[in-house]
Structure formats: structure tokens, C-alpha cells
Protein backbone atom coordinates (compact mmCIF):
# COMPACT_ATOMS: atom_id res chain seq x y z
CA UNK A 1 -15.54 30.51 74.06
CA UNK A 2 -14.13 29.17 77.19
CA UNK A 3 -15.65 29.72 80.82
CA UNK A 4 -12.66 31.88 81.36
CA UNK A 5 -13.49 34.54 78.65
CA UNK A 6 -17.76 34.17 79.09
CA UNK A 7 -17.75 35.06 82.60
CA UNK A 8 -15.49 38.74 82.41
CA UNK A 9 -17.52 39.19 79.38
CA UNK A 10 -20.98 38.71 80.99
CA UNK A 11 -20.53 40.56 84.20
CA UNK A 12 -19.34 43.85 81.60
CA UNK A 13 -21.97 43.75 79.47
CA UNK A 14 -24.52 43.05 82.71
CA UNK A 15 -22.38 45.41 84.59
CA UNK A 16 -23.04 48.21 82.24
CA UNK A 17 -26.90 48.44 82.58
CA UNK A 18 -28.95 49.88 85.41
CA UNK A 19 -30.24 48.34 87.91
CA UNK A 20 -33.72 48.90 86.39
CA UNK A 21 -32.63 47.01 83.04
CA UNK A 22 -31.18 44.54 85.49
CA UNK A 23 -34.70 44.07 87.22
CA UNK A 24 -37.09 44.46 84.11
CA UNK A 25 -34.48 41.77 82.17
CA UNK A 26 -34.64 39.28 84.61
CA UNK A 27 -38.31 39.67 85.14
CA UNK A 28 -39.06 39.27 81.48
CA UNK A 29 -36.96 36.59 81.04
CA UNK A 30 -38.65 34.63 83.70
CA UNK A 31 -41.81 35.57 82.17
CA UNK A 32 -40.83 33.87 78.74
CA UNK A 33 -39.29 30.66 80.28
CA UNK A 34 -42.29 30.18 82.27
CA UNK A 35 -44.56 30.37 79.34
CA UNK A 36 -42.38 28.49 77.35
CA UNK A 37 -41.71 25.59 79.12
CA UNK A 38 -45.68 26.09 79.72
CA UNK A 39 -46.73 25.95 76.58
CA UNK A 40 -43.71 23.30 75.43
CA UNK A 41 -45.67 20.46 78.18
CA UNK A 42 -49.30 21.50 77.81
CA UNK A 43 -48.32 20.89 73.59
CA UNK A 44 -46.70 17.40 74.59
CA UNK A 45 -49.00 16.76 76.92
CA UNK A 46 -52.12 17.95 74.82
CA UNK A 47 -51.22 16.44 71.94
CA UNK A 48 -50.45 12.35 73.46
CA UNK A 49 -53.83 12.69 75.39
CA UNK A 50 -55.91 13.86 72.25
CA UNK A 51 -54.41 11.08 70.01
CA UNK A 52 -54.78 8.66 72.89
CA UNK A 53 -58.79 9.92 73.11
CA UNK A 54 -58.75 9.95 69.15
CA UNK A 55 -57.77 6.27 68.55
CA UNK A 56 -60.11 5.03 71.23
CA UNK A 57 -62.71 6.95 70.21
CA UNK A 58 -62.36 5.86 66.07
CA UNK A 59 -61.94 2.23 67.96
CA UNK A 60 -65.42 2.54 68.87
CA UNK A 61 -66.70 4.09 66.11
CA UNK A 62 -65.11 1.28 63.95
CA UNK A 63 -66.13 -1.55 66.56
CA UNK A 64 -69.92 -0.19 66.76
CA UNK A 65 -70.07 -0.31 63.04
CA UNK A 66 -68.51 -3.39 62.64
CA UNK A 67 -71.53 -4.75 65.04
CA UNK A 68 -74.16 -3.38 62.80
CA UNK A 69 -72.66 -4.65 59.94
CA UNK A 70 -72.81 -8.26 60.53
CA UNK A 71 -75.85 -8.81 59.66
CA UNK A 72 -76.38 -6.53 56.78
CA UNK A 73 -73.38 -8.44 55.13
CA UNK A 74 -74.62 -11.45 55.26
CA UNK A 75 -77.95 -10.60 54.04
CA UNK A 76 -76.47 -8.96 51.65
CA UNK A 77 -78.17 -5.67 51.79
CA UNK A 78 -75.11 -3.25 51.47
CA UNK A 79 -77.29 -0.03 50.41
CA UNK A 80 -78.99 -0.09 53.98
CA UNK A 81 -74.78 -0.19 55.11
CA UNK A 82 -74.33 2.24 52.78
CA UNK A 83 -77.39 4.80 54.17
CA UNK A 84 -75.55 3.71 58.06
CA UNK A 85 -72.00 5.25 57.10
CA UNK A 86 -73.39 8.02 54.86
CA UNK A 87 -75.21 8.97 58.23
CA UNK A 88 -72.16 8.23 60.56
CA UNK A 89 -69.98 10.34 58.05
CA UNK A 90 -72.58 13.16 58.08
CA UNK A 91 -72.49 13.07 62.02
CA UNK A 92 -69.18 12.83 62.59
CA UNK A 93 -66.79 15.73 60.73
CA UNK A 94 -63.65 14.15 61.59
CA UNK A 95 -64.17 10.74 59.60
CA UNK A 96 -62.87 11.31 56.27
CA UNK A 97 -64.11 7.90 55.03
CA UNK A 98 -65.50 4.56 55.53
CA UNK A 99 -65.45 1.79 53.85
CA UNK A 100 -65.97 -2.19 54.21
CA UNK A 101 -63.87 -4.90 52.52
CA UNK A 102 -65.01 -8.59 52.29
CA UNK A 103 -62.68 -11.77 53.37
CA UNK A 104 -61.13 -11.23 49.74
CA UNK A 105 -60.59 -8.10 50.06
CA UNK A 106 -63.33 -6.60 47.66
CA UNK A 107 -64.81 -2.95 48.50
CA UNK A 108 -68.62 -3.49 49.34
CA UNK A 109 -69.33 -0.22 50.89
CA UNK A 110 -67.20 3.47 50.41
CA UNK A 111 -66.89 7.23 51.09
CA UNK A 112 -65.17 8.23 48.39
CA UNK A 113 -66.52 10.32 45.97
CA UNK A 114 -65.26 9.83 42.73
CA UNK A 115 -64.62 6.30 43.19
CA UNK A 116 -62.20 4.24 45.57
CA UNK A 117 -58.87 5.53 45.10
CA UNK A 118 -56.88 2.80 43.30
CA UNK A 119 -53.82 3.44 45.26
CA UNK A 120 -55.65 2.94 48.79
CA UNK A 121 -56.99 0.10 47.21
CA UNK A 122 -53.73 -1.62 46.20
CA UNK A 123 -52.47 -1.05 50.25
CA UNK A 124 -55.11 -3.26 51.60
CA UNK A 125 -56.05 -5.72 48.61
CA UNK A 126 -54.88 -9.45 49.70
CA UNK A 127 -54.06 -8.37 52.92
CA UNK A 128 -55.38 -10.49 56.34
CA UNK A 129 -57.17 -9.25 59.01
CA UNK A 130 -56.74 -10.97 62.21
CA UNK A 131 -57.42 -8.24 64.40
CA UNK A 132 -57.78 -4.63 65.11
CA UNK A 133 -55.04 -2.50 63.35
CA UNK A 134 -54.59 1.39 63.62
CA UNK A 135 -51.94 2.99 60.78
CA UNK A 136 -51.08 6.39 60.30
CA UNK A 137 -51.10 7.44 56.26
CA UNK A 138 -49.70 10.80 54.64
CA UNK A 139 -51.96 11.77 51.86
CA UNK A 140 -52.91 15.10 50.32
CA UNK A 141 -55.56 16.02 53.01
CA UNK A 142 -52.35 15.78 55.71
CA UNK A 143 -52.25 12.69 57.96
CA UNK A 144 -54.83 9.94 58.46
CA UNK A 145 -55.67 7.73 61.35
CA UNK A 146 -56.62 4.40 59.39
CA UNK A 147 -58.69 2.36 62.02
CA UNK A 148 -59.41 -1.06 60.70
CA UNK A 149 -61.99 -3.48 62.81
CA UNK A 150 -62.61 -7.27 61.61
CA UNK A 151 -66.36 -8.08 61.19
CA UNK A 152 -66.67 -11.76 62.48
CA UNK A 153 -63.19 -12.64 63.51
CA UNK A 154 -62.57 -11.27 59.76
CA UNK A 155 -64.91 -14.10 58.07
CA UNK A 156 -67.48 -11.00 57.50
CA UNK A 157 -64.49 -8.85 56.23
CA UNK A 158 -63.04 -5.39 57.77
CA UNK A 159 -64.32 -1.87 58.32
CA UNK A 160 -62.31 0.71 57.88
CA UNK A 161 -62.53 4.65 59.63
CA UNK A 162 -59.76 7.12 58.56
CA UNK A 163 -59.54 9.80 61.28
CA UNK A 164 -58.11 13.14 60.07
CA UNK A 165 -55.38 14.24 62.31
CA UNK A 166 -55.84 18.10 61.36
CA UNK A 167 -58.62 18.78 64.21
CA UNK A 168 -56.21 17.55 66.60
CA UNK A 169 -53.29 19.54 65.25
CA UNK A 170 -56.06 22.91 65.53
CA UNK A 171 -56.88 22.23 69.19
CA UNK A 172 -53.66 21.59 70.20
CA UNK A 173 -52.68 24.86 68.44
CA UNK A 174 -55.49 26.81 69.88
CA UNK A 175 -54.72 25.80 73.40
CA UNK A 176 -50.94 26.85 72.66
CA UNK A 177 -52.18 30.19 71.15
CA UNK A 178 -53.73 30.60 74.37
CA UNK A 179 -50.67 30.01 76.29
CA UNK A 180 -48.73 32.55 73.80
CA UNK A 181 -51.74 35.30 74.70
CA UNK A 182 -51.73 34.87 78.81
CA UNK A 183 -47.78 34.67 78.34
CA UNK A 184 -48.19 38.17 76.46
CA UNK A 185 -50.75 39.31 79.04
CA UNK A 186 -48.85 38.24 81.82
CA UNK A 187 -45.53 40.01 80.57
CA UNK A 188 -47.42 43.35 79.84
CA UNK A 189 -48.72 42.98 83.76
CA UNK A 190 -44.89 42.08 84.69
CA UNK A 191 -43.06 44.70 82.65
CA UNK A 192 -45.19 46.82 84.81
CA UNK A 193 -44.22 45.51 88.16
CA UNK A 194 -41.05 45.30 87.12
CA UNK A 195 -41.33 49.13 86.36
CA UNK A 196 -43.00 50.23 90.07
CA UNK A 197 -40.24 47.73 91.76
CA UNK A 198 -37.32 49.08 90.32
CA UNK A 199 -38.63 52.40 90.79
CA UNK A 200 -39.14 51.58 94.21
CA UNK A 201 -35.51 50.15 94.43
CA UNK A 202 -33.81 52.51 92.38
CA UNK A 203 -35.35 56.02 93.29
CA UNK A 204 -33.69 55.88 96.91
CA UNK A 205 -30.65 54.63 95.67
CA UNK A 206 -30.41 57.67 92.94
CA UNK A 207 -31.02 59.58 95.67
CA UNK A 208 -28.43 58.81 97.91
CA UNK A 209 -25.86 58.47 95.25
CA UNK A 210 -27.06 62.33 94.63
CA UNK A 211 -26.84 63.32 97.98
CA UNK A 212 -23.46 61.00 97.92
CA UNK A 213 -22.33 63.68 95.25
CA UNK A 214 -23.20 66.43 97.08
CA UNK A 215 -21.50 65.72 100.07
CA UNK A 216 -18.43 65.36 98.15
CA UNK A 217 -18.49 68.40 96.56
CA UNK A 218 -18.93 69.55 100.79
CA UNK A 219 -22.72 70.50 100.02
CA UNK A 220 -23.65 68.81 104.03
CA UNK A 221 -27.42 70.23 103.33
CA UNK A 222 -28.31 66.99 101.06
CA UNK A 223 -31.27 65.41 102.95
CA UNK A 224 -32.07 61.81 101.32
CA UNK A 225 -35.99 61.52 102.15
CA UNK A 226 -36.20 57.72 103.63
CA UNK A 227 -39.13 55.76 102.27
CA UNK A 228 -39.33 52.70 104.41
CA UNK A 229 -37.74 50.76 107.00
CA UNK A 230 -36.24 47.88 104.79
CA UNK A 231 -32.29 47.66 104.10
CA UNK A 232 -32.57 50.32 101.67
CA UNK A 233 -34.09 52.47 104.61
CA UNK A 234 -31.93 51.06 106.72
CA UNK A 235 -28.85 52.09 104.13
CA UNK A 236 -30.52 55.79 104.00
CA UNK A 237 -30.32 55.81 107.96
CA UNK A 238 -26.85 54.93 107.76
CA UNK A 239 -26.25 57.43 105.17
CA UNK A 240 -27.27 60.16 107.15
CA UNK A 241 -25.69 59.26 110.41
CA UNK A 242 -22.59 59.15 108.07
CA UNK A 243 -23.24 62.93 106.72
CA UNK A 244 -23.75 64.56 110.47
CA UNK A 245 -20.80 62.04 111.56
CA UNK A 246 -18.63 63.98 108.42
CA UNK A 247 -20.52 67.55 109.15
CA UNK A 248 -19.48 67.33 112.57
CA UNK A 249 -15.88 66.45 111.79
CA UNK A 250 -15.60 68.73 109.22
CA UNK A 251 -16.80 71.56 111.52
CA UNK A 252 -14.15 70.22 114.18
CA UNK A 253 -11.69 70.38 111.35
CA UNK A 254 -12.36 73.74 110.85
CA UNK A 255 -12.57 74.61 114.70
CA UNK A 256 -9.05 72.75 114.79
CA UNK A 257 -7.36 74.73 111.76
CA UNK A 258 -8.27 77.83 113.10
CA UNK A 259 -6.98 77.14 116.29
CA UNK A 260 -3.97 75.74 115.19
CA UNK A 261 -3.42 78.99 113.31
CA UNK A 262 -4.08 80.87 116.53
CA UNK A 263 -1.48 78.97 118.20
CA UNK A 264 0.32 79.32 115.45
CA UNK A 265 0.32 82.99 115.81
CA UNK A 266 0.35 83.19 119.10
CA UNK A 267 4.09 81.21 119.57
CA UNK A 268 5.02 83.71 117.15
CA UNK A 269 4.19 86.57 118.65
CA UNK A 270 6.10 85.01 122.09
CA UNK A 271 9.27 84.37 119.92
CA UNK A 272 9.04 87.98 118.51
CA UNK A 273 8.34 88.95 122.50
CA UNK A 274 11.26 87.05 123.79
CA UNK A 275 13.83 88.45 120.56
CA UNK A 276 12.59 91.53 120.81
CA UNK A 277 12.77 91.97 124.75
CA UNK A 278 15.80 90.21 125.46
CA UNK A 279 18.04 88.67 122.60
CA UNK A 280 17.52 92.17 121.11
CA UNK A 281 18.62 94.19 124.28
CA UNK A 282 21.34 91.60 124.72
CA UNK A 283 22.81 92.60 120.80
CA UNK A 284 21.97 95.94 121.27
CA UNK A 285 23.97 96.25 124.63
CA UNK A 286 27.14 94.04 122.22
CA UNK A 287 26.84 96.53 119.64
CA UNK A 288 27.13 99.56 122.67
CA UNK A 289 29.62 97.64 124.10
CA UNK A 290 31.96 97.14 120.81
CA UNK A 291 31.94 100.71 119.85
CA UNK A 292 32.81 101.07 123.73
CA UNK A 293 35.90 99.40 123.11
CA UNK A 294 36.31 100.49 120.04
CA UNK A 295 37.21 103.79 121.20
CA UNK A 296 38.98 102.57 124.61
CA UNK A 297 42.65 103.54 124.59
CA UNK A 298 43.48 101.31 127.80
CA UNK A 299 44.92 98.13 127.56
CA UNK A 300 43.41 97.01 130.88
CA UNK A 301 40.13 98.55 130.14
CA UNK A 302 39.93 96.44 126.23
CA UNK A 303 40.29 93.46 128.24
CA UNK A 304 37.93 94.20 131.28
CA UNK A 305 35.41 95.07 128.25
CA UNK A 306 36.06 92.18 126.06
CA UNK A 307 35.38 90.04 129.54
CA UNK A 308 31.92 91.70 129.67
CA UNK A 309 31.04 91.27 126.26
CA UNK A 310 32.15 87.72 126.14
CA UNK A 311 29.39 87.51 129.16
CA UNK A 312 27.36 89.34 127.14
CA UNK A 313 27.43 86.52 124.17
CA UNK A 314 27.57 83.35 126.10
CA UNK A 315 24.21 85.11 127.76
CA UNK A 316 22.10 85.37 124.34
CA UNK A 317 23.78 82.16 123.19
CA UNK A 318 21.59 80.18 126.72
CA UNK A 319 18.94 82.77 125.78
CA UNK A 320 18.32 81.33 121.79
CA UNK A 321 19.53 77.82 122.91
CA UNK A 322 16.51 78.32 126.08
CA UNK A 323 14.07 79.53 123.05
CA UNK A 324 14.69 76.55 120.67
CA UNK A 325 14.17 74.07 123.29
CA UNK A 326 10.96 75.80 124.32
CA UNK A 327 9.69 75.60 120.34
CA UNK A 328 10.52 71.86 120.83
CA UNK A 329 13.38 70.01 122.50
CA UNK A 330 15.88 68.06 120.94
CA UNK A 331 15.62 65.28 123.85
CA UNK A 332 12.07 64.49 123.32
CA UNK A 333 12.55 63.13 120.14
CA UNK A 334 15.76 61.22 120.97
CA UNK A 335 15.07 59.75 124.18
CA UNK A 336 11.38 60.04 125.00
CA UNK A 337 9.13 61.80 127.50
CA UNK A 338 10.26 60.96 131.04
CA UNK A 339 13.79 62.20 129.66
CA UNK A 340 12.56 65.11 128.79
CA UNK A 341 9.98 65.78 131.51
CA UNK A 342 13.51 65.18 133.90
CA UNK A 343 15.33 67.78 131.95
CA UNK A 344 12.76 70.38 131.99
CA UNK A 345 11.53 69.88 135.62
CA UNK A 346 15.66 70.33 136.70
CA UNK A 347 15.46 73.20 134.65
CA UNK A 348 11.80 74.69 135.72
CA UNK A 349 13.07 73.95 139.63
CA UNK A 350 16.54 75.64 138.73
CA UNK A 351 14.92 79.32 137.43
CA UNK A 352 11.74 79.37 139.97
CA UNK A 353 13.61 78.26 142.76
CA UNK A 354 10.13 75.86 143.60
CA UNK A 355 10.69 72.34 144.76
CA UNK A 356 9.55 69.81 142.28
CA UNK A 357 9.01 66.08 142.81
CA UNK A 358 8.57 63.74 139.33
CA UNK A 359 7.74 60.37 139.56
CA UNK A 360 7.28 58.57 136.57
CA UNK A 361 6.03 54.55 136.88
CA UNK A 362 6.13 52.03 134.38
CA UNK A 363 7.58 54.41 131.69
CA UNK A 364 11.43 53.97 132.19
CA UNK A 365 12.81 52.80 128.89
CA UNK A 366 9.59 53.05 127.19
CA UNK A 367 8.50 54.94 124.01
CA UNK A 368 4.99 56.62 123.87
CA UNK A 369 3.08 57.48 120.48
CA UNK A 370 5.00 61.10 119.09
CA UNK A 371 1.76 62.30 119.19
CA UNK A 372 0.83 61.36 122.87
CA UNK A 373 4.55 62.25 124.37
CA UNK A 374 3.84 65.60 122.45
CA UNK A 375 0.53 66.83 124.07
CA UNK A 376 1.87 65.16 127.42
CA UNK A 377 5.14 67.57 127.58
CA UNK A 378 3.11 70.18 126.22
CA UNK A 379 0.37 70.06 128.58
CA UNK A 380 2.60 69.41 131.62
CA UNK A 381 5.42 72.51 130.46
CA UNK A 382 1.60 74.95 130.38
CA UNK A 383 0.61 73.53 134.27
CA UNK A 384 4.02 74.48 135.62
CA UNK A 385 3.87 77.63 133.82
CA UNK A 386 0.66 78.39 135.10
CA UNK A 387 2.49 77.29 138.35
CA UNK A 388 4.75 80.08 138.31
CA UNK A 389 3.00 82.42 137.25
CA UNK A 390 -0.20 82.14 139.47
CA UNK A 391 -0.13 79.88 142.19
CA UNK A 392 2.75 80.98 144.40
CA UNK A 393 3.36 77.62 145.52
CA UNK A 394 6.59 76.41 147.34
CA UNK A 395 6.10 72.49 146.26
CA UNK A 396 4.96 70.93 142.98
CA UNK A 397 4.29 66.91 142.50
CA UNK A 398 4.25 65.32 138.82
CA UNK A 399 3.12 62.39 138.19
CA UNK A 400 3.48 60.10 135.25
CA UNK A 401 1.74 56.67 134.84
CA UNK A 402 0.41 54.38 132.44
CA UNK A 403 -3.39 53.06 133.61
CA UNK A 404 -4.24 50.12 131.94
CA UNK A 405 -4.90 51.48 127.81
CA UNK A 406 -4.51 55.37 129.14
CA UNK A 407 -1.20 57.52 130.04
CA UNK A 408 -1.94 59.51 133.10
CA UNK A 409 -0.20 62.83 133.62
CA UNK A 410 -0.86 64.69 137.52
CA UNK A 411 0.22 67.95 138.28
CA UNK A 412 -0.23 69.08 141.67
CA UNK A 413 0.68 72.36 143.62
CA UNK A 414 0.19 73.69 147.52
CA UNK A 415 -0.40 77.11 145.82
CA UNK A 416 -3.23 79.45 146.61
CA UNK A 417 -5.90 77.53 144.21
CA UNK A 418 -8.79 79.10 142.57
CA UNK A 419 -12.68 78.66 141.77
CA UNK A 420 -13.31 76.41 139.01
CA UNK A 421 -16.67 78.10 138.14
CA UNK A 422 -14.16 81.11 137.47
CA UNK A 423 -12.16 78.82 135.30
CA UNK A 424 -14.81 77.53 133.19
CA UNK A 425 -15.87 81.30 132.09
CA UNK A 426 -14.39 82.79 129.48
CA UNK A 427 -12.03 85.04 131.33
CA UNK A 428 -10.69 82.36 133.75
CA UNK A 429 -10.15 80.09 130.45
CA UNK A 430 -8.48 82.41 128.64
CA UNK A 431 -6.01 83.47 131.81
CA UNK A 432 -4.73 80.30 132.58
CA UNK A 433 -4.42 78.92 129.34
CA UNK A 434 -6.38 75.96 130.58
CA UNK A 435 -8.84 76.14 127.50
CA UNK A 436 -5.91 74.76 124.87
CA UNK A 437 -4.44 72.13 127.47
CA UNK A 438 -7.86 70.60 127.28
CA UNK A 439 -8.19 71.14 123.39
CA UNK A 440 -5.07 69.22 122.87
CA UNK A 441 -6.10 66.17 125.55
CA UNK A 442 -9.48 66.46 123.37
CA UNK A 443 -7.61 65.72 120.00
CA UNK A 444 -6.04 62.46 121.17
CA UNK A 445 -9.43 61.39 122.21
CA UNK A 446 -8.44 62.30 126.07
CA UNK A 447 -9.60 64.24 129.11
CA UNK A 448 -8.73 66.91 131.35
CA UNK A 449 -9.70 67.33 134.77
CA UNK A 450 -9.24 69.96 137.31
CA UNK A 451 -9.52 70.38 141.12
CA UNK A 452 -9.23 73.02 142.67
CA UNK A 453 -10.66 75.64 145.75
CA UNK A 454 -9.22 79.03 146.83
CA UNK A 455 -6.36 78.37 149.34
CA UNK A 456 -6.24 74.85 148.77
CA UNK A 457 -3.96 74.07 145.82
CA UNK A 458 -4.86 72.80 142.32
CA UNK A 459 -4.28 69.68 140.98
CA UNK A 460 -4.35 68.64 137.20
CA UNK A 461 -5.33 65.21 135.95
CA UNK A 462 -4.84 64.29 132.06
CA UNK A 463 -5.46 60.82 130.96
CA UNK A 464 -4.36 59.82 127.01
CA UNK A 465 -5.32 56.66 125.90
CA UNK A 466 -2.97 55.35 124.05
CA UNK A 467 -5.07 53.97 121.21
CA UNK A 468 -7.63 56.77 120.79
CA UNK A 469 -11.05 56.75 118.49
CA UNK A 470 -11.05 58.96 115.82
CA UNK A 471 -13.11 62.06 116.70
């Protein structure tokens, strides 16, 4: 299986576990490694230092008997050597025999019982001793250490000591037994850990991936309890700075859909007003005025009629064409703001009779966010209203000016002003319709200021910015 294919097929077999199998896995697994690579080096290690103890300590049995041997040898008085290795063989449980061989190679001395096996005998008959040798031999008692030690430079013969290998092979095993039972002691104690950790992990997580749930289904009461300060506390913090952040927009949202429907309504209701009040007198006055001639018999008096009603027509023709461009003129999406501002102020100055001054810097030729040149007009076409209607002021400034990231738009009037306090009640809001000016500035991220006292004019300041935070 290539790297290509392992990788894809790790991370979705890894992917699709929990976190907690994720933790417990890897803390098991380092559990195991750990005790085997423990146990692999304390075997090696075990095992080369017991067989290099073993040999030296069979060298010196085989050496010290070889020392009291001399001299029972040459006297010849081999059952006093026998009664020495009967004794060292009683002593010692790991010998499994001794026996001596003269310069010929003839068995003075054994172990065996039973006899000297003839085999064993035929491996070291004629052979020559010139110094210590240590052989390793497979026979039906597992392996033996054969330690062979020259008695005299060999002119005495050899001793021989066979070591059994089993008690080394049992102590190494014991110690690794060992290792297997703290490895298994240890992993019981770590499956626990593992068990409180990725509970501790995991149970604030779950948590917030609950209250995560909840939020989407718009449930903004979910409160994740925080346990500590870490970066899964941290991450809970975040979390519910993110759900008032989304509670609080969501009530805005709300607050904005309703109003939007109010305005909604409430343009309605003026376009029903204005039909109602004028184009319907005005096609109610046609109607009066075709059965009029209808019934006229006098040439002169059809035509001084159809004069009148022509008037009559090209009237509620300006009065639907002055409605549509109310609900939202054509030139403000063709050739910008300060076109349109131009129109409407020639306009506003042409039916109020009020001298108007606009001044717009930095803007000529340029194009301003649809969003931004909306509110601006918007806002700018409710001041002169309010103008109009309230103020009875003889001269109105505009203003319109782009301050470093911001659009500002100033409207300012010599009228009779009033008290602010006033204006920020409920009543004053609500009368000059200075409530939704500031609700739109609001939406674009942007402010709106007014100054005013009684006799001394009011002037309106809205600033835009042109790149506005998300609220």
C-alpha cells in the first residue's frame, strides 16, 4: 500500500473515533511500547550480564578445584577428590557434573550416575588441553556451560564443571514477568487517567457542541458552565461572547424587520394619502369634466373644456411622475448622489419657495456604496421635509463631504429651532421623524447628530463611513 492510499485511510479510520478513544489509544499504546522496549533491554541486558557472571563464576569454581586437585592426583588418592566434588555438587545446584580427566584423557573422578556417558566421553577423549576452554553443549537437560580448567599446565589432566543454563533462562524470565506485571499495573493506572483526562477534555467540548446545537436551532438560553481558565476555558469564553454577540444581533434583526415593516406600511399609507387626496380628485374632476362635455352642444365651449381637461391630465401625469420619484428616483441610480441631491434641492427650492445652498466637495464624478447614497438622500429628503414643515426658515445650507473613511452630510436652517431634550422624548421623536433618520445612519454603522435651541436654527450632522463594521 503506497503512502498515498495509508495516509487518507488512517486519518478516516482515526477520524471516526472520539476524542476519548483518541486519548485512551494513544495512552495505551505508549504504555505498551514503553514496557516493551523495557522489558526487550532489561532481557538483553539481563541475560549478557548473567552469562557473563555465570562463566566467571564456573571459572572459579573450575580453577579452585583444579588447585585442590593437584595434589590429590598425584598422590593418587581420587576417593578424597571424589568426597571434594560430591560436596561441591551438593553445594552448588547449578553444577550438573564434574569430572577430572588425566593427560590421556582417562576419567578419574565423575558425577554421573549411571556411569560416564559414552558419548561425552568420545567429545573429549584424545583431545589437548592447553588452556582454559568454555563450550556450550545441547543435551537432554537443555544447554550446558562446559567449563574445562588444566590441572598443572595440563600435565595433571583437566577438570571439567558443566553449568546448566536453565537457572539463568528462569531469572531472566522472572525479571521479564515482572516487567509484563508493572506494564499491566501501570496500564490499569493509565487507562484510568486516560479516562479522568478525556473526561476532563471532552465534557466541555460536548457541552459546547450542545449548546452549539442549541443556538442553531435559535435556543440563545444555552449556558456552557466554564471549568477552568485553559484554552478550552478560554474557547467556552469565546463561545459565549459569540452567543450574546448573535442574541444581540438577532434581537436587532428583529427590531430591524419590524421596523422595516413599519416603514413599510407607513409609505403605503402616504401613497394611498397622496392617490387618494389628489390623483383621485384630479380623475374624479376628468371624469366630471368628460360627462361635462359630453353633454356640451357648443363648439367653442368642447374646446374651452377639452383645454381644461388636457390641464387636468398633464396635472396628475407631474402628480404620479412627483410620487414615483419620491418612492425612489430614477437619477440616483444612474448618476449618483450629488446628481440627485441637485435635482431634488432645485425641485424642494422650486415648491417651498426657500433658498437653498448645496455644496458638495470631493464627490463630483464619484460613486458612493448604493447602500450609503441611499440612507444619504433619504436622510437629507426627511431634514428638508422637516424643514418645511416646521422650521419656517427662509435659508437652508447642505453640505456634502467625504472626511477621511466617513461621508458627511450637513443640513442647516435659520428656522425657529427647538429643544433637543424635547426631541429625544418620545413625542418630539416621533414628530419630526428624527427617530428613523438616526435608525438608518445606525444600520450603516453611522451617527446622527443634532444641534439645535429655540430661535436659533437647527443643524443636522450625519457621518457614514464608508466601510462600516457589521453591527
Amino acid at each position: 500500500m503506497g503512502r498515498s492510499r495509508f495516509w487518507p485511510m488512517f486519518w478516516s479510520v482515526a477520524g471516526a473515533v472520539s476524542v476519548r478513544t483518541k486519548i485512551m489509544g494513544i495512552i495505551i499504546g505508549l504504555i505498551l511500547a514503553l514496557g516493551f522496549v523495557v522489558g526487550l533491554v532489561v532481557q538483553r541486558g539481563l541475560s549478557v550480564t548473567l552469562e557473563r557472571e555465570r562463566q566467571e563464576w564456573g571459572l572459579a569454581i573450575a580453577t579452585g578445584l583444579s588447585n585442590q586437585a593437584q595434589e590429590l592426583i598425584l598422590t593418587d588418592h581420587l576417593f578424597a577428590l571424589y568426597t571434594l566434588v560430591r560436596n561441591m555438587l551438593d553445594t552448588y545446584k547449578d553444577i550438573l557434573y564434574i569430572f577430572f580427566v588425566d593427560r590421556d584423557g582417562n576419567i578419574l573422578v565423575h558425577t554421573f550416575e549411571g556411569g560416564f556417558p559414552e558419548d561425552f566421553l568420545q567429545v573429549h577423549r584424545g583431545r589437548r588441553w592447553d588452556g582454559t576452554r568454555v563450550e556450550v553443549f545441547d543435551t537432554e537437560q537443555g544447554p550446558v556451560r562446559d567449563i574445562a580448567v588444566p590441572i598443572l599446565n595440563g600435565r595433571a589432566g583437566v577438570v571439567h564443571v558443566g553449568m546448566s543454563e536453565g537457572g539463568m533462562a528462569e531469572t531472566v524470565a522472572g525479571y521479564v514477568r515482572q516487567i509484563i506485571i508493572a506494564t499491566a499495573a501501570v496500564l490499569l493506572v493509565g487507562l484510568l487517567f486516560a479516562f479522568v483526562l478525556s473526561t476532563i477534555l471532552t465534557k466541555p467540548v460536548s457541552q459546547l457542541v450542545q449548546a452549539t446545537e442549541a443556538i442553531g436551532r435559535g435556543d440563545f438560553t444555552w449556558k456552557a458552565p466554564l471549568w477552568a481558565k485553559d484554552e478550552v476555558g478560554r474557547l467556552g469564553d469565546s463561545f459565549e461572547a459569540m452567543a450574546e454577540e448573535l442574541k444581540r444581533k438577532e434581537r436587532l434583526r428583529a427590531q430591524l424587520l419590524q421596523k422595516v415593516i413599519s416603514a413599510q406600511e407607513e409609505e403605503r399609507k402616504r401613497i394611498a394619502r397622496e392617490l387618494h387626496d389628489e390623483t383621485s380628485q384630479s380623475l374624479t374632476s376628468l371624469m366630471v369634466g368628460l360627462k361635462v362635455l359630453e353633454e356640451a352642444g357648443d363648439p367653442e365651449e368642447v374646446k374651452l373644456r377639452a383645454v381644461e381637461l388636457r390641464s387636468l391630465v398633464a396635472k396628475t401625469l407631474d402628480e404620479v411622475h412627483h410620487l414615483a420619484h419620491a418612492l425612489r428616483p430614477s437619477i440616483l441610480d444612474d448618476l449618483g448622489l450629488v446628481a440627485a441631491l441637485e435635482r431634488y434641492v432645485k425641485g424642494y427650492a422650486g415648491t417651498t419657495g426657500l433658498h437653498v445652498d448645496f455644496y458638495a466637495q470631493d464627490l463630483n464624478g464619484r460613486r458612493l456604496p448604493s447602500p450609503v447614497e441611499t440612507t444619504l438622500y433619504r436622510i437629507v429628503q426627511e431634514a428638508l421635509t422637516n424643514v418645511a414643515k416646521h422650521a419656517n426658515a427662509k435659508n437652508v445650507s447642505i453640505i456634502l463631504e467625504q472626511r477621511g473613511r466617513g461621508v458627511v452630510a450637513v443640513v442647516e436652517d435659520d428656522g425657529r429651532g427647538f429643544d433637543v431634550t424635547w426631541w429625544r422624548s418620545r413625542e418630539g421623536a416621533k414628530g419630526l421623524g428624527l427617530a428613523g433618520m438616526e435608525e438608518r445612519a445606525s444600520l450603516l454603522g453611522g451617527t446622527l447628530t443634532v444641534e439645535s435651541r429655540p430661535g436659533s436654527g437647527t443643524t443636522i450632522v450625519v457621518e457614514i463611513p464608508l466601510m462600516p463594521e457589521v453591527t
